[in-house]
Protein backbone atom coordinates (compact mmCIF):
# COMPACT_ATOMS: atom_id res chain seq x y z
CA UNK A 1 -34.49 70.37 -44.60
CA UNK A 2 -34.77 67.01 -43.18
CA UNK A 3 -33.07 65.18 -40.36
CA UNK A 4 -31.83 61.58 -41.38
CA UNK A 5 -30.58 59.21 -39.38
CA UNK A 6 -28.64 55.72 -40.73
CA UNK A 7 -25.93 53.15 -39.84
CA UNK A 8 -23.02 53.50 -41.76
CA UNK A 9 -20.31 50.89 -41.96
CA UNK A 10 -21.26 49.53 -38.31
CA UNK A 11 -21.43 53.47 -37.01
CA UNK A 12 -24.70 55.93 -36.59
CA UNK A 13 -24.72 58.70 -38.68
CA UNK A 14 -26.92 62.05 -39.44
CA UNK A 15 -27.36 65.05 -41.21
CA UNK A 16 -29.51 67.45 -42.84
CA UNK A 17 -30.92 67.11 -46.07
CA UNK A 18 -33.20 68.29 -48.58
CA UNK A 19 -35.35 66.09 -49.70
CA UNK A 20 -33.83 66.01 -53.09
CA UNK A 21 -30.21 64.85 -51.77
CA UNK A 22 -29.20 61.67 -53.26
CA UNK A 23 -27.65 59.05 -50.99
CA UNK A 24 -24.41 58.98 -52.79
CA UNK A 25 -24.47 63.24 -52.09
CA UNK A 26 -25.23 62.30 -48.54
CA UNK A 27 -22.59 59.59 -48.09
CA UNK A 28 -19.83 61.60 -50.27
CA UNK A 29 -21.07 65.33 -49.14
CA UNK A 30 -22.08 64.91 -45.49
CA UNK A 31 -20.29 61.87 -44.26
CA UNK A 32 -17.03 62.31 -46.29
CA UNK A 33 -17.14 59.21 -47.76
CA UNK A 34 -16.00 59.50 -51.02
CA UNK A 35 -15.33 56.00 -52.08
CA UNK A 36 -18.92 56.24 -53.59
CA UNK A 37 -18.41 57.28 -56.77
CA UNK A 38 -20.66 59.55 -58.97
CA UNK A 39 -20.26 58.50 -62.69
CA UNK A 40 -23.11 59.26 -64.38
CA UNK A 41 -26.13 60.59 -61.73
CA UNK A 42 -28.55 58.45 -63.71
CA UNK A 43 -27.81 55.27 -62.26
CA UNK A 44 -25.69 53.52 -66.06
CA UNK A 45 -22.75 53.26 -64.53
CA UNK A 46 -22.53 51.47 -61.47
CA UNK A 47 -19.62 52.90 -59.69
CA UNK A 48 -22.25 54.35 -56.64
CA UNK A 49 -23.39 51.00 -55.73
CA UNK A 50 -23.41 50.42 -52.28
CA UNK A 51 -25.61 47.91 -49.91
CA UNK A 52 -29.08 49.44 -47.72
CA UNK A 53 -30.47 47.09 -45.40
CA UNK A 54 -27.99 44.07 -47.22
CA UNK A 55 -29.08 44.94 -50.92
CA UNK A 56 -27.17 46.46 -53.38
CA UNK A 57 -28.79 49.70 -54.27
CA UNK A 58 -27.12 52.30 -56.84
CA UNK A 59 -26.81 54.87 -54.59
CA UNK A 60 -27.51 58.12 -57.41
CA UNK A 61 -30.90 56.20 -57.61
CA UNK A 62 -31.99 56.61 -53.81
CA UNK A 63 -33.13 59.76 -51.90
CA UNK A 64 -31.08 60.16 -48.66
CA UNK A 65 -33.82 60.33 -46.76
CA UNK A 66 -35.11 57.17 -47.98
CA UNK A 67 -32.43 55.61 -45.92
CA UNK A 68 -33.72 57.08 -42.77
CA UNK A 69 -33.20 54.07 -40.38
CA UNK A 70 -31.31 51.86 -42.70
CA UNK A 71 -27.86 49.57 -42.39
CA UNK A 72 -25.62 51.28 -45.23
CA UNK A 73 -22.51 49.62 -46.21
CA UNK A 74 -20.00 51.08 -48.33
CA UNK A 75 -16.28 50.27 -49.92
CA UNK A 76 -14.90 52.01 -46.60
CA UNK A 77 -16.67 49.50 -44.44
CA UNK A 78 -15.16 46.55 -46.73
CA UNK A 79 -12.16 46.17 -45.46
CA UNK A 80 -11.44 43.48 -42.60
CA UNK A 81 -11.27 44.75 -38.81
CA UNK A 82 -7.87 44.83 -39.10
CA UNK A 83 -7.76 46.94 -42.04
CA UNK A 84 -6.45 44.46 -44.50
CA UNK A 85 -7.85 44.09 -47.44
CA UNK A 86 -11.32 41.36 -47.86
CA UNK A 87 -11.43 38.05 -49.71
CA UNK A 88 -12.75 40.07 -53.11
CA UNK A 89 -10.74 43.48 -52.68
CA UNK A 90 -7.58 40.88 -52.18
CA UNK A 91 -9.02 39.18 -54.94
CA UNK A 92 -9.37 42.30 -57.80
CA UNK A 93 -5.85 42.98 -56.47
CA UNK A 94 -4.10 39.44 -56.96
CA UNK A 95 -5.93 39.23 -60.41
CA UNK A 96 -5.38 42.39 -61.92
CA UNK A 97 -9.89 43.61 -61.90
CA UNK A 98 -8.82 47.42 -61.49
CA UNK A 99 -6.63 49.66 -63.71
CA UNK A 100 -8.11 53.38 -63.38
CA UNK A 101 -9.95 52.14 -60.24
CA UNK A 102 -12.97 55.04 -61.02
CA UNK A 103 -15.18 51.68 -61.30
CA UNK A 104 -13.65 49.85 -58.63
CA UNK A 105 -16.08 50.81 -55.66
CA UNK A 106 -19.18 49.61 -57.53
CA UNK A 107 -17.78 46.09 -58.97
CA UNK A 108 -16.53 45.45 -55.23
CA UNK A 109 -19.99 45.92 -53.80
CA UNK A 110 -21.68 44.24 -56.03
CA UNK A 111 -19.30 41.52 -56.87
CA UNK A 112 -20.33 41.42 -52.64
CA UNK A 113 -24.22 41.01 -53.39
CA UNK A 114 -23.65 38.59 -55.96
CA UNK A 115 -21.70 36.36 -53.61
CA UNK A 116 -23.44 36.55 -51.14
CA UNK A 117 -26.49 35.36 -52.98
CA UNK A 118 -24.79 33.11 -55.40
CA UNK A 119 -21.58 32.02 -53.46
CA UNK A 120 -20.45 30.32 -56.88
CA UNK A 121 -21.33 31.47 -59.46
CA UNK A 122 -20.51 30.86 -63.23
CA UNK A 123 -18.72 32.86 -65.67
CA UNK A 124 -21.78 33.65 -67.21
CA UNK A 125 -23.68 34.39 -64.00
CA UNK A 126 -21.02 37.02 -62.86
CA UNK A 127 -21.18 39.03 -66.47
CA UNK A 128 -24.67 38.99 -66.26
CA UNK A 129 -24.68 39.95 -62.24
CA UNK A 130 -22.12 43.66 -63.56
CA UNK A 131 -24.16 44.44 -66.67
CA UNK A 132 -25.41 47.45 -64.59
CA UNK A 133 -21.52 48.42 -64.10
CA UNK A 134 -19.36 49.76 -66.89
CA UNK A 135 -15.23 49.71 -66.77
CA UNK A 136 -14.06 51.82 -69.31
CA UNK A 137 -10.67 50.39 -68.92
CA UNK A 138 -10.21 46.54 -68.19
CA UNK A 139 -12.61 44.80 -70.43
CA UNK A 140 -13.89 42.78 -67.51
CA UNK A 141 -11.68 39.59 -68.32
CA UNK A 142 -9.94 40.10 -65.13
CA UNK A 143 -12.90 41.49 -62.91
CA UNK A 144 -14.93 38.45 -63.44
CA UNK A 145 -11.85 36.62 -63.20
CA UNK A 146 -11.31 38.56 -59.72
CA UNK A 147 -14.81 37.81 -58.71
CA UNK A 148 -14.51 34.14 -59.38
CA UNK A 149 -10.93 33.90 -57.59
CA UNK A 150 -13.05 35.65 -54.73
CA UNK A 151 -15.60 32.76 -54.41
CA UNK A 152 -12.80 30.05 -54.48
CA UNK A 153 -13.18 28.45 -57.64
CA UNK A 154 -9.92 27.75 -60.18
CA UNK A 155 -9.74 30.56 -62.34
CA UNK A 156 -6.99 28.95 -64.01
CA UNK A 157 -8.65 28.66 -67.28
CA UNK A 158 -10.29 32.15 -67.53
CA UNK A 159 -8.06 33.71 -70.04
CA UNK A 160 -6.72 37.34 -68.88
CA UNK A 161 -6.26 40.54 -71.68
């Protein structure tokens, strides 16, 4: 067993681990933060992403104690300080980008890293961005949609299924 120590969401936080536990164990197991979802454990899916050290990082890819030392941000640390939903969570809401919401978690922190790197992007730029995240139910029309509406563009003529 291991000691690890991270920031989580703007908070320390530490456990034990082996030195096998995954991140997204550690963040769902330890710290009770289970808006990391496990999908697949072989890093397909894309509903553990979350960002380490301001990079999103599927989470079922990264040993816990990997993040020993690192800024962690996850969907609970999203939200604005006053709890309200952010500019893309608002966004997959106003725009219809969730139905099951398994997925959810993942596109919102990585529709995050895109922005942030590529604060408009195009249509094509944001499918290409999530082709490491699968939604089983929407058919991404309205996620990219979402993501788009998030960086301020008119997603007026973006049709919707």
């Amino acid at each position: 067993m291991a000691q690890v120590s991270m920031t989580v969401n703007g908070k320390a936080a530490s456990g034990e681990v082996e030195g096998r536990t995954l991140l997204s164990a550690f963040l769902r197991d330890t710290l009770q933060l289970t808006g990391t979802h496990i999908g697949c454990d072989t890093s397909q899916c894309g509903a553990c992403v979350v960002h380490v050290n301001g990079e999103a990082v599927k989470a079922c890819t990264m040993l816990a104690a990997e993040a020993d030392g690192a800024e962690v941000a996850t969907i609970e640390g999203q939200a604005n300080a006053d709890g309200s939903l952010n500019v893309i969570q608002q966004a997959f809401q106003d725009h219809h980008g969730l139905q099951c919401g398994f997925c959810t978690p993942g596109m919102v922190m990585s529709a995050a890293a895109l922005l942030k790197e590529n604060p408009t992007p195009t249509e094509d730029e944001v499918r290409a961005y999530l082709e490491g995240n699968i939604c089983r139910c929407t058919g991404y029309h309205n996620i990219v949609k979402a993501i788009m509406a998030a960086s301020g563009q008119d997603v007026s003529s973006i049709a919707a299924e």
